[in-house]
C-alpha atoms as a PDB file:
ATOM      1  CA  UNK A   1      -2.479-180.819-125.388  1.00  0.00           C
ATOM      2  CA  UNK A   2      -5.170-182.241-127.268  1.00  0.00           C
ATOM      3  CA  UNK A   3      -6.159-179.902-130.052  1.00  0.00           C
ATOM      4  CA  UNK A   4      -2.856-178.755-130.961  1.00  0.00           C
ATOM      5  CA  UNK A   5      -2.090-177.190-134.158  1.00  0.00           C
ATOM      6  CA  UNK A   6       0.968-176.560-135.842  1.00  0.00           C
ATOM      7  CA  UNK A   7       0.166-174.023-138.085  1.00  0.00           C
ATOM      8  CA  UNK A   8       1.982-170.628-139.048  1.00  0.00           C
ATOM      9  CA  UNK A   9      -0.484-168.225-138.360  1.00  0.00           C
ATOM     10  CA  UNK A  10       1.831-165.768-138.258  1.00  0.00           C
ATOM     11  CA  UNK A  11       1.834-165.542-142.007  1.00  0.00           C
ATOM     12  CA  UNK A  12      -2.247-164.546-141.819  1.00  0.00           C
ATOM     13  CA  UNK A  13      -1.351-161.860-138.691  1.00  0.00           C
ATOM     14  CA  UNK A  14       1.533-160.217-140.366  1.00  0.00           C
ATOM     15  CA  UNK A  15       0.442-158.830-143.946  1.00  0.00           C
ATOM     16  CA  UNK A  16       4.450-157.040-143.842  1.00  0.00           C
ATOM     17  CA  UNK A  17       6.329-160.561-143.221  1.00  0.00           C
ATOM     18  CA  UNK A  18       8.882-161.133-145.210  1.00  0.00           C
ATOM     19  CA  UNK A  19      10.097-164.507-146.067  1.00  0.00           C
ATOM     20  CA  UNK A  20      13.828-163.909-146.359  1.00  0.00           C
ATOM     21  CA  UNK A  21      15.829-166.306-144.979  1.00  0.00           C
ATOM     22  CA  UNK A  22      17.572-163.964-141.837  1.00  0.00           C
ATOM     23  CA  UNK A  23      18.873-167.127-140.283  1.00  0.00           C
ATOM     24  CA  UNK A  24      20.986-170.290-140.822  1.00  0.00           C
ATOM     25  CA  UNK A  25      19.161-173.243-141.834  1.00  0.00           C
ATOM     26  CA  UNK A  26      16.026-173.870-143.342  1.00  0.00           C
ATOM     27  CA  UNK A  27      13.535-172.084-141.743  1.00  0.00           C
ATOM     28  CA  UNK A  28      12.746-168.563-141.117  1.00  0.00           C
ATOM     29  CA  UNK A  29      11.860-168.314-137.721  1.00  0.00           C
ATOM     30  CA  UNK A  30      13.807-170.051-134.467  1.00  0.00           C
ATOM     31  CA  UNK A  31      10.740-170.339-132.628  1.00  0.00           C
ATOM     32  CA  UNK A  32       7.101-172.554-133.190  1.00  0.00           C
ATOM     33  CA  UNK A  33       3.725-171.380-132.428  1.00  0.00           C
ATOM     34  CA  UNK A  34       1.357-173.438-130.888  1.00  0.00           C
ATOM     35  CA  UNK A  35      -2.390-173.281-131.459  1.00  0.00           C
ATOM     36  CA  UNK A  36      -5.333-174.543-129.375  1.00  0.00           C
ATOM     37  CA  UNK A  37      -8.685-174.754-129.878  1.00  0.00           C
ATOM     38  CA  UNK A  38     -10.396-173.552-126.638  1.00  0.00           C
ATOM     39  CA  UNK A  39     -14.519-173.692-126.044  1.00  0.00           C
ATOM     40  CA  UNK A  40     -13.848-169.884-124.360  1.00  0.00           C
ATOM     41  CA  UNK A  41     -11.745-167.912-125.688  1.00  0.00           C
ATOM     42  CA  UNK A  42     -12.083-165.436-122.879  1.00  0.00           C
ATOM     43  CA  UNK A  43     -11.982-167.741-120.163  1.00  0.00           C
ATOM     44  CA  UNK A  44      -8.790-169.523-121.915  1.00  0.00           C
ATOM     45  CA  UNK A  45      -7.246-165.928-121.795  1.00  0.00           C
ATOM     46  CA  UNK A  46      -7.727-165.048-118.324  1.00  0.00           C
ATOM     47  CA  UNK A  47      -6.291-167.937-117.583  1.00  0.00           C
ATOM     48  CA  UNK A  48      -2.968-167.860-119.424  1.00  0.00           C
ATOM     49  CA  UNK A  49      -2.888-164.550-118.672  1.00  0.00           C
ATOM     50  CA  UNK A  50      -3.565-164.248-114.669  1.00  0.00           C
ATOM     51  CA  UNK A  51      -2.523-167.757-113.834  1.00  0.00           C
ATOM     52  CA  UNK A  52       0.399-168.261-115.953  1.00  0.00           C
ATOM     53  CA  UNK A  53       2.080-164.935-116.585  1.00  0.00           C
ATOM     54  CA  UNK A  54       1.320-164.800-120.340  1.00  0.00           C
ATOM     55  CA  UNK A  55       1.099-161.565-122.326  1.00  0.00           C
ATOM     56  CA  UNK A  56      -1.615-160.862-124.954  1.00  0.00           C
ATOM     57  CA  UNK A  57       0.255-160.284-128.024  1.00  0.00           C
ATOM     58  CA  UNK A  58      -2.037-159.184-130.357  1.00  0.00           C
ATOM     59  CA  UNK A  59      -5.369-161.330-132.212  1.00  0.00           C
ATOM     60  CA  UNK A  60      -6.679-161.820-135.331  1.00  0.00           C
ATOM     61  CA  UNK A  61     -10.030-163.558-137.301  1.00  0.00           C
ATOM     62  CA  UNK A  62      -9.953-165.779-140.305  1.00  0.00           C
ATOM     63  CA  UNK A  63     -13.037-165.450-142.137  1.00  0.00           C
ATOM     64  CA  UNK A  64     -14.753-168.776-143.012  1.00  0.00           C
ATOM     65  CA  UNK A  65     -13.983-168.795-146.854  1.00  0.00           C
ATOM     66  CA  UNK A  66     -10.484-168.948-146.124  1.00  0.00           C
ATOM     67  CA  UNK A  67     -10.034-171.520-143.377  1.00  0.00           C
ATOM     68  CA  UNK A  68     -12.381-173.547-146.112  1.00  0.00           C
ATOM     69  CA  UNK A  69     -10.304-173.107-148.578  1.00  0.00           C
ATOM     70  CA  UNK A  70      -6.981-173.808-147.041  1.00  0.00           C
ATOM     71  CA  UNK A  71      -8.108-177.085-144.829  1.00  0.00           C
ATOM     72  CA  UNK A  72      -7.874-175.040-141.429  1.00  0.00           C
ATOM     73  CA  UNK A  73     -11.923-175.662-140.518  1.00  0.00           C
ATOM     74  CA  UNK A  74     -14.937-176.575-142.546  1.00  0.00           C
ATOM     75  CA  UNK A  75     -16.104-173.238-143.472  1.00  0.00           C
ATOM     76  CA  UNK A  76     -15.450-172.421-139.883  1.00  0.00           C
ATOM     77  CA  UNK A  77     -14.244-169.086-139.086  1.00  0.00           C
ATOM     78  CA  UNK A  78     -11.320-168.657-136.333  1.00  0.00           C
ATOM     79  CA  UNK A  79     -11.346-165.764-133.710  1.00  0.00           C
ATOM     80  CA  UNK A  80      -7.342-166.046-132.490  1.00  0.00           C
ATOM     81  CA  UNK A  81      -5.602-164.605-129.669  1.00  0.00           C
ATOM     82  CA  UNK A  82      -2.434-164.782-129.855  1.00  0.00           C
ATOM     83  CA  UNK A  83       0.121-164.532-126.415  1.00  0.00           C
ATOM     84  CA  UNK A  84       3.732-164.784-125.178  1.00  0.00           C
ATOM     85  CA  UNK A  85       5.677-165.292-122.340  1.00  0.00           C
ATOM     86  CA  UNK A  86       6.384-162.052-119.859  1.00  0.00           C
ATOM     87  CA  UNK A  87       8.033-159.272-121.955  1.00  0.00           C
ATOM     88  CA  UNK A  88       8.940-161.807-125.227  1.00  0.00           C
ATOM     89  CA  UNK A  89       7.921-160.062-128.391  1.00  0.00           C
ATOM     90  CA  UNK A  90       9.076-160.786-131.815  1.00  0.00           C
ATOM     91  CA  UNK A  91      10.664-163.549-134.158  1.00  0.00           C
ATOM     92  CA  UNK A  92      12.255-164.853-130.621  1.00  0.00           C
ATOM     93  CA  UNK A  93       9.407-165.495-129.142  1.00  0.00           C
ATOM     94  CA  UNK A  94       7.081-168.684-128.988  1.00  0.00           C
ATOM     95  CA  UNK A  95       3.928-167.829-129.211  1.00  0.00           C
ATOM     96  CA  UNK A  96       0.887-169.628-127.667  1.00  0.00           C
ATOM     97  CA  UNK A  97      -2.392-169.227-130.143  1.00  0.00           C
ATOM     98  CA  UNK A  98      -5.585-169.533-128.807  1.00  0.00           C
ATOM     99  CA  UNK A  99      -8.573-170.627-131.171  1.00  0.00           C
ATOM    100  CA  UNK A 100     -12.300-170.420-130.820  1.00  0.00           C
ATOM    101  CA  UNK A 101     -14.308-171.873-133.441  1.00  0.00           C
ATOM    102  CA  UNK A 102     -17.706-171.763-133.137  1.00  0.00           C
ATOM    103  CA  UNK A 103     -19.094-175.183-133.248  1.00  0.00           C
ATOM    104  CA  UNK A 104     -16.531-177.011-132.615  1.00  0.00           C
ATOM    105  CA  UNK A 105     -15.116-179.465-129.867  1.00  0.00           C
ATOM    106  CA  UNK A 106     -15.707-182.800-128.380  1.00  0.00           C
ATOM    107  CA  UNK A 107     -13.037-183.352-125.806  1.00  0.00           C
ATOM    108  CA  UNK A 108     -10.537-185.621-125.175  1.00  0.00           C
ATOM    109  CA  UNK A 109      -9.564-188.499-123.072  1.00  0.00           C
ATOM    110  CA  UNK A 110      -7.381-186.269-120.410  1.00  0.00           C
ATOM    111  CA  UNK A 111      -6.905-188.190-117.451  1.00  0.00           C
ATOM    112  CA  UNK A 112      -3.565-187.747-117.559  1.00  0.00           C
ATOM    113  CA  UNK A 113      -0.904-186.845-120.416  1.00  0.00           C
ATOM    114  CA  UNK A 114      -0.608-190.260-121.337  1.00  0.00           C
ATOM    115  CA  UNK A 115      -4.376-190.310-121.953  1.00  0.00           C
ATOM    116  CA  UNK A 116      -4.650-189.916-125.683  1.00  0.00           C
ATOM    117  CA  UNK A 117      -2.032-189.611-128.579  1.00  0.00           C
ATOM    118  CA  UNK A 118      -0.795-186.218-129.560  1.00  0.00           C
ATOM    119  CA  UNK A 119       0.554-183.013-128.128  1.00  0.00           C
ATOM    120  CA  UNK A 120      -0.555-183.525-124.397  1.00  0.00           C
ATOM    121  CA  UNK A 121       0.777-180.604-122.279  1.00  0.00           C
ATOM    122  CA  UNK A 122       3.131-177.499-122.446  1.00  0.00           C
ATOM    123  CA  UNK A 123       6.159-177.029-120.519  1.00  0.00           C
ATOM    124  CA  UNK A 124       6.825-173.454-119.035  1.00  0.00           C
ATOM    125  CA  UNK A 125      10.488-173.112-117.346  1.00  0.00           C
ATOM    126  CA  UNK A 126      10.125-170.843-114.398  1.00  0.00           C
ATOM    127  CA  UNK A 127      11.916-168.573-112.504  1.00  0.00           C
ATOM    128  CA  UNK A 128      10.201-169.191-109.100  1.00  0.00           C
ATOM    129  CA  UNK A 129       7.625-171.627-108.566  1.00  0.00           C
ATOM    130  CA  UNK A 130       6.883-169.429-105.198  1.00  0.00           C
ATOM    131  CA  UNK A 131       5.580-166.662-107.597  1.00  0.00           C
ATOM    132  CA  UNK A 132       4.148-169.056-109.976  1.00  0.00           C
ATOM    133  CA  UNK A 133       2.500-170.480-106.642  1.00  0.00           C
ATOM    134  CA  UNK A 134       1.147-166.763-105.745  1.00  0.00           C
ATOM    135  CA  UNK A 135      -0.049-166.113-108.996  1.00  0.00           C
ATOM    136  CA  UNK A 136      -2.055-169.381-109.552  1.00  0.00           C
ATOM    137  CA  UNK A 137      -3.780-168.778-105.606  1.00  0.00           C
ATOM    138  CA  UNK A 138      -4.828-165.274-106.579  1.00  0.00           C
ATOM    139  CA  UNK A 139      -6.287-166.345-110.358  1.00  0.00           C
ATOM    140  CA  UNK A 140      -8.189-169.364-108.346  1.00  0.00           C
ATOM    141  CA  UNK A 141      -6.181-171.894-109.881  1.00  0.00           C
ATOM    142  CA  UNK A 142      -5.109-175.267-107.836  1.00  0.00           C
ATOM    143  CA  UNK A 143      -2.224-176.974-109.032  1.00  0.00           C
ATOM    144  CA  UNK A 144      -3.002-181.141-109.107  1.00  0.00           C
ATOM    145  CA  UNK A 145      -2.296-184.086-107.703  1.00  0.00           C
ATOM    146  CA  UNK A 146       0.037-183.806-104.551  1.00  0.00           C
ATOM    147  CA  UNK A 147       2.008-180.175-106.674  1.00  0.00           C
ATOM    148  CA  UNK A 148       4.499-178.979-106.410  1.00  0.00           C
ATOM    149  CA  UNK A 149       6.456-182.261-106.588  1.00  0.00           C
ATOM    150  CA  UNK A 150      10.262-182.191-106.251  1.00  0.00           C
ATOM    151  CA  UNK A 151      12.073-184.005-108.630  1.00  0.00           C
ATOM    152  CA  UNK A 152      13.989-187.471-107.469  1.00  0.00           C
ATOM    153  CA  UNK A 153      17.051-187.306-106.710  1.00  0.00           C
ATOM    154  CA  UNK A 154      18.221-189.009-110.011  1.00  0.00           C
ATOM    155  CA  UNK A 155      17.005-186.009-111.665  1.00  0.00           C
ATOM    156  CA  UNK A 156      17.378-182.615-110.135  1.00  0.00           C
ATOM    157  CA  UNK A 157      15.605-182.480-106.166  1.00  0.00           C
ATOM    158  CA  UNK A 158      16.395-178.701-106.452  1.00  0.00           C
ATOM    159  CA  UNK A 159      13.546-178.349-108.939  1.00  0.00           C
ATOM    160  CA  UNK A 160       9.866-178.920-108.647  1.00  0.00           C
ATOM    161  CA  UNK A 161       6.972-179.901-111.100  1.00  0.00           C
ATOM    162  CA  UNK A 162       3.514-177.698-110.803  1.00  0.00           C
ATOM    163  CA  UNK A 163       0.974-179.058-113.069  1.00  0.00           C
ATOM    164  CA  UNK A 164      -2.409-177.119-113.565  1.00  0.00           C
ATOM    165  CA  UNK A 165      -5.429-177.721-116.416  1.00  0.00           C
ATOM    166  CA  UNK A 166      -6.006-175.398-118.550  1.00  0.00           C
ATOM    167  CA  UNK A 167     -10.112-174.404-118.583  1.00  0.00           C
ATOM    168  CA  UNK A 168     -10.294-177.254-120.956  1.00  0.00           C
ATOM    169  CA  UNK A 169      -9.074-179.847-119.103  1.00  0.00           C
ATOM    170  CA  UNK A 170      -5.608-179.099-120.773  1.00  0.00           C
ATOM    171  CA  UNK A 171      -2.435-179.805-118.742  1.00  0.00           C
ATOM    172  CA  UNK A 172       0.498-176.934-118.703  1.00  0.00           C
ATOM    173  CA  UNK A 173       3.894-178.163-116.663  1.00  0.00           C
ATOM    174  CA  UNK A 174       5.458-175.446-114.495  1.00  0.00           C
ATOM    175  CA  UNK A 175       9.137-176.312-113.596  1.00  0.00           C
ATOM    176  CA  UNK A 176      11.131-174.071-111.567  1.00  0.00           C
ATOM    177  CA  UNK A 177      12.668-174.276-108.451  1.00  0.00           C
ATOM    178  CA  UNK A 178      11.483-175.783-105.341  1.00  0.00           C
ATOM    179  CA  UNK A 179       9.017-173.595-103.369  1.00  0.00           C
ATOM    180  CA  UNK A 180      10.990-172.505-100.295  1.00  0.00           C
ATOM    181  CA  UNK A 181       7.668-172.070 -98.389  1.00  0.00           C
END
């Protein structure tokens, strides 16, 4: 996905975190969030809410002043929702945090995921791409190309691909089993 950022926003949203290291390793947390900058925030919630199955998690704002100060935006401020997958809540859950900044944009080349460098598209395992199928009909959402595609048979024909765009033009993978209808 174009627009990605890979920023721990979690830090501004949580003025109780605590930075003690409660797992092996290096880092803090087992999960990444992922940030994109949306032209709607609204719109970009209904739709990874209704069409995908996310949860809103919570939000927060970053005044201007700060994302200045600490290279985020150009004196920009950031309205942020922020949402997980189903029932996920917590340190074990990836979260998916969606930015508007007023003023911003300019899109990019996506033709396809190939089209321009970067974080391209996110991958959401599925537990039935018949409900995923349901839920996308209902929200108005059409997957594209020729999807669901089963995989070849050098991968895994028992599994299908659903991709849909984002209202941005941004690409999110559905991969579950094949539809049985």
């Amino acid at each position: 996905m174009k627009n990605i950022l890979l920023i721990p926003f979690t830090l501004l949203a949580t003025a109780s975190l605590s930075l003690a290291d409660h797992h092996e390793g290096e880092f803090s947390e087992p999960t990444i969030d992922l940030g994109c900058v949306v032209s709607n925030i609204d719109a970009s919630v209904k739709f990874y809410t209704e069409a995908i199955g996310f949860k809103v998690a919570g939000g927060f704002k970053v005044p201007a002043d700060f994302a200045e100060k600490s290279g985020l935006t150009a004196g920009k401020a950031l309205d942020i929702k922020v949402l997980t997958l189903g029932g996920a809540s917590g340190e074990e859950a990836t979260k998916l945090k969606l930015m508007q900044v007023k003023g911003s944009g300019g899109k990019a080349d996506q033709a396809h995921i190939d089209s321009t460098l970067g974080f391209s598209y996110i991958t959401i395992m599925i537990k039935s791409t018949d409900a995923a199928l349901k839920r996308l009909k209902k929200a108005g959402v059409k997957p594209i190309a020729k999807g669901p595609a089963t995989l070849p048979k050098n991968l895994n024909p028992a599994i299908a691909l659903t991709i849909v765009r984002d209202p941005d033009g941004n690409f999110v993978e559905l991969v579950g089993p094949k539809p049985t209808k």
